[in-house]
N, C-alpha and C. Protein backbone atom coordinates (compact mmCIF):
# COMPACT_ATOMS: atom_id res chain seq x y z
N UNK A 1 -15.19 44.17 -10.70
CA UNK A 1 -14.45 44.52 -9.50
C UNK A 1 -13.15 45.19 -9.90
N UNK A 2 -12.78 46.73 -9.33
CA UNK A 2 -11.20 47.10 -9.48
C UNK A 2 -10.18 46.08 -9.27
N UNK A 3 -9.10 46.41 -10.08
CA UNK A 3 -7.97 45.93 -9.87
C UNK A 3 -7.33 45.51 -8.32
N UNK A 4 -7.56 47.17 -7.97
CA UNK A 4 -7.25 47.39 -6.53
C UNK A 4 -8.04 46.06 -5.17
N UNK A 5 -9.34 46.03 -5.68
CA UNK A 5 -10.18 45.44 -5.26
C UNK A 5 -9.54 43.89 -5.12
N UNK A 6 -9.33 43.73 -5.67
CA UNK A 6 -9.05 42.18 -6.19
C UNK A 6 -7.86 41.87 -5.66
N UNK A 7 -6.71 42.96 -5.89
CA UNK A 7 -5.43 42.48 -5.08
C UNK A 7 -5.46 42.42 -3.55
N UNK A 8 -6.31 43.60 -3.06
CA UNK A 8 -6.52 43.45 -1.40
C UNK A 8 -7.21 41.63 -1.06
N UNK A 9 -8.62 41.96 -1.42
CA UNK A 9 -9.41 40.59 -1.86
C UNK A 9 -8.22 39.13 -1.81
N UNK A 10 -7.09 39.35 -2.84
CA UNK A 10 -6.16 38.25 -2.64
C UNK A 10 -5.47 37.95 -1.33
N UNK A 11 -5.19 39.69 -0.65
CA UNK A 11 -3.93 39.61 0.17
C UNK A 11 -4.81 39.21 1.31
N UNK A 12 -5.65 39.69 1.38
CA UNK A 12 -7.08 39.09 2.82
C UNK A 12 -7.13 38.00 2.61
N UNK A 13 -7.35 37.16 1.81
CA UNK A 13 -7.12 35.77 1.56
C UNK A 13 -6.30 34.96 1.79
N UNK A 14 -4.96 35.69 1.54
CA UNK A 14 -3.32 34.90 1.70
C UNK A 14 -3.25 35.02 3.25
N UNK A 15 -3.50 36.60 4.10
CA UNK A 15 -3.20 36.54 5.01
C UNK A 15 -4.24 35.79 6.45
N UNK A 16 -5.01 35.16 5.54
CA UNK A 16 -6.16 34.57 6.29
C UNK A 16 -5.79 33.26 6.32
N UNK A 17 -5.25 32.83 5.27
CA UNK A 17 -5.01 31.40 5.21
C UNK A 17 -3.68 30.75 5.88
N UNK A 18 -2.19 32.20 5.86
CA UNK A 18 -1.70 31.66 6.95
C UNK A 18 -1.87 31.61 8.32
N UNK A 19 -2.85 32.56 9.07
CA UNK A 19 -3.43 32.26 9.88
C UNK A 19 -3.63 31.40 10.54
N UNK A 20 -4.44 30.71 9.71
CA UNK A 20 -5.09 29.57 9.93
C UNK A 20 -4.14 28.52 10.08
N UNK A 21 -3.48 28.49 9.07
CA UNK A 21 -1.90 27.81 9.52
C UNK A 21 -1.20 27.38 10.82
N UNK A 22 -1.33 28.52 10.82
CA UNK A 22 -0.40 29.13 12.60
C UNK A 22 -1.06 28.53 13.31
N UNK A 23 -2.66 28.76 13.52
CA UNK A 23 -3.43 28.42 14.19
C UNK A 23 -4.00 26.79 15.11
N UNK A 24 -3.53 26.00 13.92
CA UNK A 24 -4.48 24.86 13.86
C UNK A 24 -4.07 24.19 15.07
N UNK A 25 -4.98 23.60 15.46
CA UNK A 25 -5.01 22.84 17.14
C UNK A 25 -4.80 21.56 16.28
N UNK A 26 -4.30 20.42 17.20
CA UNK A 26 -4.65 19.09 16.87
C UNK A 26 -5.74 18.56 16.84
N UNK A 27 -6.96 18.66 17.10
CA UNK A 27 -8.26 18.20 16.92
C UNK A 27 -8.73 18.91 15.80
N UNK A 28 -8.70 19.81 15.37
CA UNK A 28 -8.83 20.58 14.28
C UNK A 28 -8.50 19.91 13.20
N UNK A 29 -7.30 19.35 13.22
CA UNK A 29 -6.18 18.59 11.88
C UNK A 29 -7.09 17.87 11.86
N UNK A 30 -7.08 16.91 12.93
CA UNK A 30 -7.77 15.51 12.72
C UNK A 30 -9.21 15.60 11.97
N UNK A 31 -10.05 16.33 12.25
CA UNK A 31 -11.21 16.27 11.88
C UNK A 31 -11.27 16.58 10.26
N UNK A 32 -10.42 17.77 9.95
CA UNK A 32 -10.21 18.14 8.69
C UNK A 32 -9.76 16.97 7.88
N UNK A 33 -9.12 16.15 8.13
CA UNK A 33 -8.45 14.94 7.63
C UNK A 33 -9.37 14.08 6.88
N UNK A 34 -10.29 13.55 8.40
CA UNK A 34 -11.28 12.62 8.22
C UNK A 34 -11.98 13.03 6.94
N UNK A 35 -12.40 14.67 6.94
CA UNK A 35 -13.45 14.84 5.57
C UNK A 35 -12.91 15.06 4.70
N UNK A 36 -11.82 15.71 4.46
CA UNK A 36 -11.41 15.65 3.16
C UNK A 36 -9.92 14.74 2.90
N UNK A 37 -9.60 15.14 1.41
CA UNK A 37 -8.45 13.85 0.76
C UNK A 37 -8.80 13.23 -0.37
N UNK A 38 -8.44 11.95 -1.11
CA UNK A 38 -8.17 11.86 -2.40
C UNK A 38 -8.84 10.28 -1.89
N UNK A 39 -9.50 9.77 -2.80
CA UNK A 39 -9.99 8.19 -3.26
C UNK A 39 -9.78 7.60 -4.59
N UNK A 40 -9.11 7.11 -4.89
CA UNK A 40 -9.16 5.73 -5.92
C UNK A 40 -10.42 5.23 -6.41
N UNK A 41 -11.32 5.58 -6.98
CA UNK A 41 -12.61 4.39 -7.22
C UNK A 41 -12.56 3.51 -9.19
N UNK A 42 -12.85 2.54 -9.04
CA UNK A 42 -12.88 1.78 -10.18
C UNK A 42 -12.33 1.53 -11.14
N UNK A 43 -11.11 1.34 -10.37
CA UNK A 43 -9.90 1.20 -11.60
C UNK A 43 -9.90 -0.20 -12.47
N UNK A 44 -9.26 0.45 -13.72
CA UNK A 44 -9.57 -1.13 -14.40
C UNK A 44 -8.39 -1.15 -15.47
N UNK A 45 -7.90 -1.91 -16.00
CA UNK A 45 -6.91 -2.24 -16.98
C UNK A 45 -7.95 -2.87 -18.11
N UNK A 46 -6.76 -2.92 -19.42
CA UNK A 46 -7.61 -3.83 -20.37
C UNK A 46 -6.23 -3.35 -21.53
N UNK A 47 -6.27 -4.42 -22.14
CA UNK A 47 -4.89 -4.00 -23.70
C UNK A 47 -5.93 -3.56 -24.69
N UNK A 48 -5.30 -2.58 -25.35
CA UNK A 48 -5.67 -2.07 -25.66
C UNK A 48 -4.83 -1.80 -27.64
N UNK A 49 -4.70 -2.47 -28.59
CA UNK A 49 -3.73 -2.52 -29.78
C UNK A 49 -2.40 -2.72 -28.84
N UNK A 50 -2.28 -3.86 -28.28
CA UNK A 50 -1.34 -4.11 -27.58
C UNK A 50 -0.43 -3.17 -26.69
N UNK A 51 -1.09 -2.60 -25.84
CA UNK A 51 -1.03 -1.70 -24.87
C UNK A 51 -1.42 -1.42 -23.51
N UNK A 52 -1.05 -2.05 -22.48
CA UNK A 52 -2.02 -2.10 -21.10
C UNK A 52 -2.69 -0.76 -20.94
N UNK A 53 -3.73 -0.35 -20.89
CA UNK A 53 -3.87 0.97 -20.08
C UNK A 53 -5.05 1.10 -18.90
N UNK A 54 -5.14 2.40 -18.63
CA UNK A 54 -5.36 2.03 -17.33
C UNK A 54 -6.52 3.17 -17.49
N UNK A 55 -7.96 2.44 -16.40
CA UNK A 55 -8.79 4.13 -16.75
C UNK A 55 -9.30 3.97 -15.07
N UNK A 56 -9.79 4.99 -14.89
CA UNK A 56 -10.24 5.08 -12.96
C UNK A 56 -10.58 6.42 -13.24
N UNK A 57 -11.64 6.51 -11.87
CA UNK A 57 -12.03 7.74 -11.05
C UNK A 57 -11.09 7.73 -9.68
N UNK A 58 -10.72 9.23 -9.95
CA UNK A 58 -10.05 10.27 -8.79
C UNK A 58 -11.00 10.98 -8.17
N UNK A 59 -11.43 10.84 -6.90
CA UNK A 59 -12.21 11.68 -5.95
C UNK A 59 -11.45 12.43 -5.47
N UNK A 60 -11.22 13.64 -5.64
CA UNK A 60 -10.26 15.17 -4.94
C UNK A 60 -11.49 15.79 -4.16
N UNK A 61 -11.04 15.70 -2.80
CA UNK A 61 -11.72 16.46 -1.65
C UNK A 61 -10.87 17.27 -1.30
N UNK A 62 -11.15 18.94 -1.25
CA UNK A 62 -9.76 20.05 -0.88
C UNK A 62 -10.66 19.75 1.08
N UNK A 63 -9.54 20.29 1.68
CA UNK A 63 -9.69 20.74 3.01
C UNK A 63 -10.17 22.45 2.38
N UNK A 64 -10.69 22.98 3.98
CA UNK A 64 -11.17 24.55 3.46
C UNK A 64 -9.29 25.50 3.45
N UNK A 65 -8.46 24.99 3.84
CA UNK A 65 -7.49 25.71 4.13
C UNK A 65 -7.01 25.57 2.19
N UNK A 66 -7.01 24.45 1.69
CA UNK A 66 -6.68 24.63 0.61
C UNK A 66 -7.42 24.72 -0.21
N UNK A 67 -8.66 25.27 0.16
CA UNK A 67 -9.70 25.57 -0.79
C UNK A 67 -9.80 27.47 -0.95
N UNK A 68 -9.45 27.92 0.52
CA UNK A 68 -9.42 29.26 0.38
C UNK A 68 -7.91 29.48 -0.11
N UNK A 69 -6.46 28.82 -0.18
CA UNK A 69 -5.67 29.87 -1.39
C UNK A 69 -5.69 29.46 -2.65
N UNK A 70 -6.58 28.41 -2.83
CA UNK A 70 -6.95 27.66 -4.22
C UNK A 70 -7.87 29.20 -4.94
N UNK A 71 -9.02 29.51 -4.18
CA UNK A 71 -9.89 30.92 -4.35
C UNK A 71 -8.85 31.80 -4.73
N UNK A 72 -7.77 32.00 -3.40
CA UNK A 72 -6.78 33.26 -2.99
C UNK A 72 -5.94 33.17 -4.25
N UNK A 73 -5.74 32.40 -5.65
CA UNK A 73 -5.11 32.56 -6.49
C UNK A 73 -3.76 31.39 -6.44
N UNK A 74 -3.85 30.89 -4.84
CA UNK A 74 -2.70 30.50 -5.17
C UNK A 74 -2.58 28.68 -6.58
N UNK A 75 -1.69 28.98 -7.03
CA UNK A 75 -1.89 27.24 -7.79
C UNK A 75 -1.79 26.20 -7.24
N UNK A 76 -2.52 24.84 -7.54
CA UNK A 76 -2.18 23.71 -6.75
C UNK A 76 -1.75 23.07 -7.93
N UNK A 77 -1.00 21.99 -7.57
CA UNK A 77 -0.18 20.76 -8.55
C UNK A 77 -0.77 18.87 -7.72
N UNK A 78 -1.09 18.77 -8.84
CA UNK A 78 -1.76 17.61 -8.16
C UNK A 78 -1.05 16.69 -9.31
N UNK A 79 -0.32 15.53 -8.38
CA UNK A 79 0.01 13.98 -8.98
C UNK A 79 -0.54 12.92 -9.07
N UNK A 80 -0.92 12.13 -10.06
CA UNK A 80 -1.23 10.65 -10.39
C UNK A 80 -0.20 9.85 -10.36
N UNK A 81 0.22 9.10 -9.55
CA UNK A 81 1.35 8.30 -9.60
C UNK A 81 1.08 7.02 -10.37
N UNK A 82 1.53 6.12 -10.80
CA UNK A 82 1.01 4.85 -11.02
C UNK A 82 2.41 3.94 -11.39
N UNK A 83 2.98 2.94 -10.93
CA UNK A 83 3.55 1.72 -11.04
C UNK A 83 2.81 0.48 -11.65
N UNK A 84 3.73 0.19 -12.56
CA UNK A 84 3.36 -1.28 -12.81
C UNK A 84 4.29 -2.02 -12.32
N UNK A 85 4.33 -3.59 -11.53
CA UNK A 85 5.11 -4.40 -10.70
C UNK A 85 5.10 -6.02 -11.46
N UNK A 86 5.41 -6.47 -11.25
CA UNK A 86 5.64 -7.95 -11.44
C UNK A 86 5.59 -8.42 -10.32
N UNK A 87 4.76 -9.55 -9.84
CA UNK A 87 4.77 -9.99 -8.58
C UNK A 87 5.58 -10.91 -8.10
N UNK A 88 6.73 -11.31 -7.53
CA UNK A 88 7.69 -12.45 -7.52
C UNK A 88 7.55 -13.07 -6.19
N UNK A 89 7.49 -14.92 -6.14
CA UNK A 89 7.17 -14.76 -4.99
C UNK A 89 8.59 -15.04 -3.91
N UNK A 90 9.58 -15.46 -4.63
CA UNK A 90 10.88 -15.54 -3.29
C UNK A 90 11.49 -14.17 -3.42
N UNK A 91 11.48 -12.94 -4.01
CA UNK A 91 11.86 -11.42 -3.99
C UNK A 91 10.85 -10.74 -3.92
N UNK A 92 11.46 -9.60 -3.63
CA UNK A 92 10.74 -8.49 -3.43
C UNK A 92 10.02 -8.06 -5.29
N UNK A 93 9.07 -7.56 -5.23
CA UNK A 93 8.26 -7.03 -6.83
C UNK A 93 9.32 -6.27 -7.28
N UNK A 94 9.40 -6.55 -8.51
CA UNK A 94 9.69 -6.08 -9.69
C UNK A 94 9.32 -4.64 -10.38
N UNK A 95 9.92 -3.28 -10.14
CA UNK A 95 8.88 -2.40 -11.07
C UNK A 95 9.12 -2.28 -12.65
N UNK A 96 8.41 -2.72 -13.07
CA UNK A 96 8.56 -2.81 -14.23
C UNK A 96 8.62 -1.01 -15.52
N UNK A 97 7.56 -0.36 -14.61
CA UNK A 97 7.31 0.58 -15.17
C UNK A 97 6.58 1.93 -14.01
N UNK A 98 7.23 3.25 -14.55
CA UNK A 98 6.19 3.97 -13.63
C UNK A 98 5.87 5.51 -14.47
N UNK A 99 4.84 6.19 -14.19
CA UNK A 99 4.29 7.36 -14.72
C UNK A 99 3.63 8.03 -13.78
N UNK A 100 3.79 9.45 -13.70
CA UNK A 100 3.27 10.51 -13.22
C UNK A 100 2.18 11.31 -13.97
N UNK A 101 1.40 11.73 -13.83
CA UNK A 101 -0.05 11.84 -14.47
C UNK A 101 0.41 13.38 -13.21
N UNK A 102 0.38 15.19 -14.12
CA UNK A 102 0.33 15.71 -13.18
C UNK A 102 -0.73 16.97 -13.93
N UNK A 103 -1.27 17.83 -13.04
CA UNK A 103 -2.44 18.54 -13.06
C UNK A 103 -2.41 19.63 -12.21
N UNK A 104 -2.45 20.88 -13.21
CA UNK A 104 -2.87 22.43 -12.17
C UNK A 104 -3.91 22.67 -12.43
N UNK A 105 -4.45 22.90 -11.38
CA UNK A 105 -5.80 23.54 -10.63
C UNK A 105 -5.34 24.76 -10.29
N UNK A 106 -6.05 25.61 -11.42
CA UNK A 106 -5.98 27.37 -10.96
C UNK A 106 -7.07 27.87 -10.56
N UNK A 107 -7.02 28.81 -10.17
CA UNK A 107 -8.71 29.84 -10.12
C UNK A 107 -8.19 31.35 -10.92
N UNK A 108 -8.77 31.80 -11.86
CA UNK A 108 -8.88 33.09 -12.16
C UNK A 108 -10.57 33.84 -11.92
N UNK A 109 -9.68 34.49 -11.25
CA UNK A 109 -10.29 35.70 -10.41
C UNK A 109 -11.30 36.68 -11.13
N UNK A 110 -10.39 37.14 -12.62
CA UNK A 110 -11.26 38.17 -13.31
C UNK A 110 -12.28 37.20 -14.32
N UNK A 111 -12.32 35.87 -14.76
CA UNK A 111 -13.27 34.87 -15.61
C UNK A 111 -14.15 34.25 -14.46
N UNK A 112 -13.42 34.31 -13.00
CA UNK A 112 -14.56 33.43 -12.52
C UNK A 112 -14.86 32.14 -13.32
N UNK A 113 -13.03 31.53 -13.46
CA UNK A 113 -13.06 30.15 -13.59
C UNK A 113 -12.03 28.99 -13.21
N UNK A 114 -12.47 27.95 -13.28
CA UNK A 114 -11.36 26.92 -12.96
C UNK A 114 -10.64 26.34 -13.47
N UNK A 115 -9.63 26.46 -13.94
CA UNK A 115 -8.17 25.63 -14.85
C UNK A 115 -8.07 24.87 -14.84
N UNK A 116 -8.10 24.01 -15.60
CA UNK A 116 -7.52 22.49 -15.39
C UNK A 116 -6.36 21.82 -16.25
N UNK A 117 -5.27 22.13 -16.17
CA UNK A 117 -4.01 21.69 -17.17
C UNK A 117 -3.65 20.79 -17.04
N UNK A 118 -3.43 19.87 -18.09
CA UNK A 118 -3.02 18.18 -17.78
C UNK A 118 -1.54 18.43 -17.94
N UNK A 119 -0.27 18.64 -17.68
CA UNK A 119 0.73 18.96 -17.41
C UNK A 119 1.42 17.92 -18.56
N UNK A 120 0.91 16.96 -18.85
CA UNK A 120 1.21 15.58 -19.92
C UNK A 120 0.98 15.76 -21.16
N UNK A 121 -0.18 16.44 -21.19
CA UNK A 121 -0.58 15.69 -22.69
C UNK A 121 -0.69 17.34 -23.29
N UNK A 122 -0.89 18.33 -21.92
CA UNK A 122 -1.05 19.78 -22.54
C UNK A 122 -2.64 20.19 -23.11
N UNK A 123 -3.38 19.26 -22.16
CA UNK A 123 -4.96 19.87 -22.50
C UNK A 123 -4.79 20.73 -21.40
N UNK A 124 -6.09 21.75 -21.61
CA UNK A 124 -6.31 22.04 -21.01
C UNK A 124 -8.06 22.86 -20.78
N UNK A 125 -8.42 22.90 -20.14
CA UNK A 125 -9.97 23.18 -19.85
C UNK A 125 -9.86 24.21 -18.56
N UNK A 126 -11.38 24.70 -19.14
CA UNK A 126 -12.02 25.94 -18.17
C UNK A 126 -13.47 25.97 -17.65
N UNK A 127 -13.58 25.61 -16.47
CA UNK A 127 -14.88 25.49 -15.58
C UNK A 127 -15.52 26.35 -14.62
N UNK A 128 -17.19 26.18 -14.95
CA UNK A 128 -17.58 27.35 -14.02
C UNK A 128 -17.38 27.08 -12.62
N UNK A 129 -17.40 25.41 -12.30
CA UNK A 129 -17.51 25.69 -10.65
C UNK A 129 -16.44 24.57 -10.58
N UNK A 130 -15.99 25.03 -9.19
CA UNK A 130 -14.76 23.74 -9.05
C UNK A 130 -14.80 22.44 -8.68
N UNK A 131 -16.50 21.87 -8.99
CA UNK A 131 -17.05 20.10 -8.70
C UNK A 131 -16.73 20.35 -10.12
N UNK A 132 -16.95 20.94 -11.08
CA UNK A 132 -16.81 20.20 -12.78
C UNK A 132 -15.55 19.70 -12.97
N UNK A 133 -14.82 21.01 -12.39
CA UNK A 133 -13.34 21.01 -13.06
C UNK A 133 -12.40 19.75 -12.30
N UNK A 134 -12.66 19.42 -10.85
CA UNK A 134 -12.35 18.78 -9.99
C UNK A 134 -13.05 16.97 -10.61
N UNK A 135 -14.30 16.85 -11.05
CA UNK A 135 -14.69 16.01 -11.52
C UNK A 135 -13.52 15.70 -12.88
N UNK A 136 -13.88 16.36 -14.07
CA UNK A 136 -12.79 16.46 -15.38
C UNK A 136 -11.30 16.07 -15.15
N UNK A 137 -10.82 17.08 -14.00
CA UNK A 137 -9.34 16.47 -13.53
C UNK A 137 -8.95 15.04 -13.15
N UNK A 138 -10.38 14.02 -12.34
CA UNK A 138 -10.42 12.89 -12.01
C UNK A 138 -10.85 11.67 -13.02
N UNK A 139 -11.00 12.03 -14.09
CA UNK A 139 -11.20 11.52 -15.06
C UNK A 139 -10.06 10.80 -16.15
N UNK A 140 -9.97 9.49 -15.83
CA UNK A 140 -8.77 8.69 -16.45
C UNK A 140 -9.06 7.75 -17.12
N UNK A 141 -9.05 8.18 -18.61
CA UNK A 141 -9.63 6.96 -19.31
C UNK A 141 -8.94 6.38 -20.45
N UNK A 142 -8.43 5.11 -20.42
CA UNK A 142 -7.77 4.63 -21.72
C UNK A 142 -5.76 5.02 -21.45
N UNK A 143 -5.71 5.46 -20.24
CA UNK A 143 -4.19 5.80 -20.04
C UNK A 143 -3.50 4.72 -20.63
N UNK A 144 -2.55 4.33 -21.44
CA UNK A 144 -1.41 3.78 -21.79
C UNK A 144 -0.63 3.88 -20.84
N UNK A 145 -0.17 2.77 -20.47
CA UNK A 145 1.09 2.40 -19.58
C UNK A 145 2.03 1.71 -19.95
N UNK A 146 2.19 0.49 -20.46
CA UNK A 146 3.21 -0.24 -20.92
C UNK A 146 2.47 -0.84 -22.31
N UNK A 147 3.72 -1.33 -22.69
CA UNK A 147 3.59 -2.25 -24.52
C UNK A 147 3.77 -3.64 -24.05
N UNK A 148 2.70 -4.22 -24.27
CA UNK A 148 2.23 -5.55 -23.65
C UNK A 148 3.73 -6.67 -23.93
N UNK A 149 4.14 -6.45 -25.07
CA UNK A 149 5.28 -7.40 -25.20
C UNK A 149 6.62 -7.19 -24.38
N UNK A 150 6.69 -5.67 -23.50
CA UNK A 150 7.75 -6.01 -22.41
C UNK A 150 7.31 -6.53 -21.07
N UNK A 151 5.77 -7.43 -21.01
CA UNK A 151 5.52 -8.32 -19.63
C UNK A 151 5.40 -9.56 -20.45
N UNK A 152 5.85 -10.52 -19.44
CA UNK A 152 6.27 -11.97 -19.46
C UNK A 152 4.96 -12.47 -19.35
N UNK A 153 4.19 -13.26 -20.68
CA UNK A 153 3.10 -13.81 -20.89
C UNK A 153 3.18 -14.56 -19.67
N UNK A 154 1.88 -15.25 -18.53
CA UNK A 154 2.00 -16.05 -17.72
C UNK A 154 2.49 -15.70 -15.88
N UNK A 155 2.77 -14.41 -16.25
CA UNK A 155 3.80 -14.07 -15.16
C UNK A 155 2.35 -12.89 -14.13
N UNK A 156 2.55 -12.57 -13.20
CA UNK A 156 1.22 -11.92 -12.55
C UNK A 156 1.66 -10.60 -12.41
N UNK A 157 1.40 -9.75 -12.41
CA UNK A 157 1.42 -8.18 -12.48
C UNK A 157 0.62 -7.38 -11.46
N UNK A 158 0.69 -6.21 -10.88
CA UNK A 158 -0.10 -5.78 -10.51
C UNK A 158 0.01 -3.88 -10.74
N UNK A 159 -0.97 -3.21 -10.68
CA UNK A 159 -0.92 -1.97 -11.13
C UNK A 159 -1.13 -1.14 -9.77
N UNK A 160 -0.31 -0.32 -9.19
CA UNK A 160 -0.05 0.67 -8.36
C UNK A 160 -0.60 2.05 -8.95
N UNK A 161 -1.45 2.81 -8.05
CA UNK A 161 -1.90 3.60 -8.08
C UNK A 161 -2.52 5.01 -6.99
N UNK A 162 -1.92 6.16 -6.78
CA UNK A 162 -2.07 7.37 -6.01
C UNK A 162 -2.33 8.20 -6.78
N UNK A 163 -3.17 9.13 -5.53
CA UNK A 163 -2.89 10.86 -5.95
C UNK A 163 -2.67 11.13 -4.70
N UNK A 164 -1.77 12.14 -4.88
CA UNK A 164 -1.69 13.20 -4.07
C UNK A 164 -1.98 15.04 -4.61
N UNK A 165 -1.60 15.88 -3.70
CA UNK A 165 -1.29 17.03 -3.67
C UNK A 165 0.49 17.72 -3.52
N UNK A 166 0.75 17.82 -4.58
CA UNK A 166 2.22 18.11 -4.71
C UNK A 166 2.61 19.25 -3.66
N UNK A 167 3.42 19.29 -2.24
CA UNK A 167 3.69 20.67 -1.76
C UNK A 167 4.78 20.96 -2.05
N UNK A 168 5.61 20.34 -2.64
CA UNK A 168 7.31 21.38 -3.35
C UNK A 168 6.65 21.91 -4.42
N UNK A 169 5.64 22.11 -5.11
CA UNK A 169 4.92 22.75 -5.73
C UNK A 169 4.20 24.40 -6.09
N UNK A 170 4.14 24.19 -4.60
CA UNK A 170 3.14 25.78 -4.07
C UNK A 170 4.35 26.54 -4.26
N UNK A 171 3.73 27.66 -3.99
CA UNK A 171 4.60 28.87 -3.78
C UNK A 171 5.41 28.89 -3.11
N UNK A 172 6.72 29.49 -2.77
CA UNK A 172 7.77 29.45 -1.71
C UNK A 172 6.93 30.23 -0.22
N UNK A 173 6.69 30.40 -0.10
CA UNK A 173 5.98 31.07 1.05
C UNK A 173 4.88 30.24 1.61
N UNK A 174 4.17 29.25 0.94
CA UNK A 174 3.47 28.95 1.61
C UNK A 174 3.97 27.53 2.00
N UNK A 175 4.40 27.06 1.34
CA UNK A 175 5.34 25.43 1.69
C UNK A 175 5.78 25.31 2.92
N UNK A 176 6.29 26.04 3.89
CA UNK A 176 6.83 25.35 5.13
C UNK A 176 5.64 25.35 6.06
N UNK A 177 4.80 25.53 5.48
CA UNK A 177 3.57 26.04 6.63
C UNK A 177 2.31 24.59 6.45
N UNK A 178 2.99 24.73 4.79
CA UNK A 178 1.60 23.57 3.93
C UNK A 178 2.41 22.23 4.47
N UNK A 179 3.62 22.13 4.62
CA UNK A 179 4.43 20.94 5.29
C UNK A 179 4.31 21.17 6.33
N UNK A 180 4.01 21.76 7.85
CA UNK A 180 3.47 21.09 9.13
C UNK A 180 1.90 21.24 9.08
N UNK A 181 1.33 21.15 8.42
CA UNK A 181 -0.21 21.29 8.28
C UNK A 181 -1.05 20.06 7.91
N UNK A 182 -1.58 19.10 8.79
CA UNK A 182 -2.15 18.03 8.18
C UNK A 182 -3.20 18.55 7.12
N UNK A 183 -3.65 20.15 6.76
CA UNK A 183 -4.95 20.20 6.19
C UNK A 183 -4.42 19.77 4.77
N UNK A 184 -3.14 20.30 4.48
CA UNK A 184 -2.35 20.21 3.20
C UNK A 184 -1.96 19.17 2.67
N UNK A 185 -1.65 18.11 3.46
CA UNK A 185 -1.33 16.86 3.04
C UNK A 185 -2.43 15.78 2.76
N UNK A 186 -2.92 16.08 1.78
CA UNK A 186 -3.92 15.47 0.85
C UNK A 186 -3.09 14.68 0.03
N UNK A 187 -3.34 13.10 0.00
CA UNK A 187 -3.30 11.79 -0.95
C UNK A 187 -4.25 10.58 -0.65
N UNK A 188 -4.30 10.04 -1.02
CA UNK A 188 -4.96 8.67 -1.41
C UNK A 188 -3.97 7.45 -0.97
N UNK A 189 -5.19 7.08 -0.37
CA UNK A 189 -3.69 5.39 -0.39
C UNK A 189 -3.62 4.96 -1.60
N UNK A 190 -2.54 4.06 -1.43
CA UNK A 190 -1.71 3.29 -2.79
C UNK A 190 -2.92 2.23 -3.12
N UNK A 191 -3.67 2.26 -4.29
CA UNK A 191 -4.66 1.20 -4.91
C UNK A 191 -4.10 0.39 -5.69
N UNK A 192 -4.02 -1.33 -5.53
CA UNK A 192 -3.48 -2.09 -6.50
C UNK A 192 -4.57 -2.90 -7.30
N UNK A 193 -4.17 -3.36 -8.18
CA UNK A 193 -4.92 -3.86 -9.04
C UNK A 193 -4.22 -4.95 -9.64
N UNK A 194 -4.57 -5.94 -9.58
CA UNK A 194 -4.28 -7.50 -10.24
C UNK A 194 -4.09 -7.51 -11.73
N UNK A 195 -3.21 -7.68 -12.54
CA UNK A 195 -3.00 -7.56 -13.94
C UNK A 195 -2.59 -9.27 -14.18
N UNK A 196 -3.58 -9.71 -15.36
CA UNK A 196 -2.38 -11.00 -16.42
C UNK A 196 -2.62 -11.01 -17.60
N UNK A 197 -1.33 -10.18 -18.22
CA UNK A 197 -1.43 -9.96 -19.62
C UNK A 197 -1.40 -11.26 -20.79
């Protein structure tokens, strides 16, 4: 495909997607909501050479609004949040510890592929379709979180856990639009998990 080709191709894309923006009815949001967004499944701890860490599946469902400027070139930034707490019972929890786990999801246009940069550790991978790369990105295994000897043998813990979709992230142009847009506000509820080291 020309150069030329490809930049129109983008700008039909960009200008389609704020559109849609502009557009969206409230029943529209809602429904988009329901199907897509982010899940937590099977998180688990375990020490590890004296090391809590943490491994889980991330289910990333895009809405189509952020699936067409995901196509349209634009980048997404996606966060893993995770807290570790101490559970106390006459105060409020304790955070003991917290980490951000963060991830771009590109599309290039002329490979006809999908990016996947771990923003942390500086891997990075290239996929033909965006269930691989989207699968690979959700993939958390063996994370290190804390050094077992700064939790209080005996004491109960619990492990906090999100994703979201970063929007101070996007592009300047598309952010005030991706902030009144329920399609954009993609996260996961907060998943806890019972820890006793």
């Amino acid at each position: 495909m020309p150069a030329w080709s490809r930049t129109a191709s983008r700008a039909r894309g960009l200008a389609l997607l704020l559109a849609t923006l502009l557009g969206l009815g409230g029943a529209t949001a809602e429904v988009a909501l329901a199907a897509d967004g982010m899940s937590v499944e099977a998180p688990r701890t375990e020490i590890v050479e004296g090391v809590l860490t943490l491994s889980a599946r991330v289910r990333y469902h895009l809405s189509d609004e952020v699936l067409e400027a995901l196509n349209s070139g634009v980048p997404l930034f996606f966060v893993l949040d995770i807290e570790v707490e101490r559970v106390r019972r006459w105060w409020p929890d304790a955070t003991v510890a917290t980490l951000q786990q963060r991830y771009l999801l590109l599309y290039h246009a002329l490979s006809e592929k999908y990016v996947v940069h771990n923003l942390n550790s500086g891997v990075q991978g290239n996929y033909g379709s965006l269930t691989t790369a989207l699968w690979s990105m959700g993939r958390v295994e063996g994370l290190p979180l804390i050094d077992r000897g700064l939790l209080d043998a005996g004491a109960d813990y619990v492990v906090r856990l999100r994703a979201t979709l970063d929007l101070d992230a996007l592009p300047a142009p598309i952010q005030p639009l991706a902030h009144l847009s329920s399609d954009w506000r993609l996260e996961s509820p907060w998943y806890e998990l019972s820890v006793s080291p």
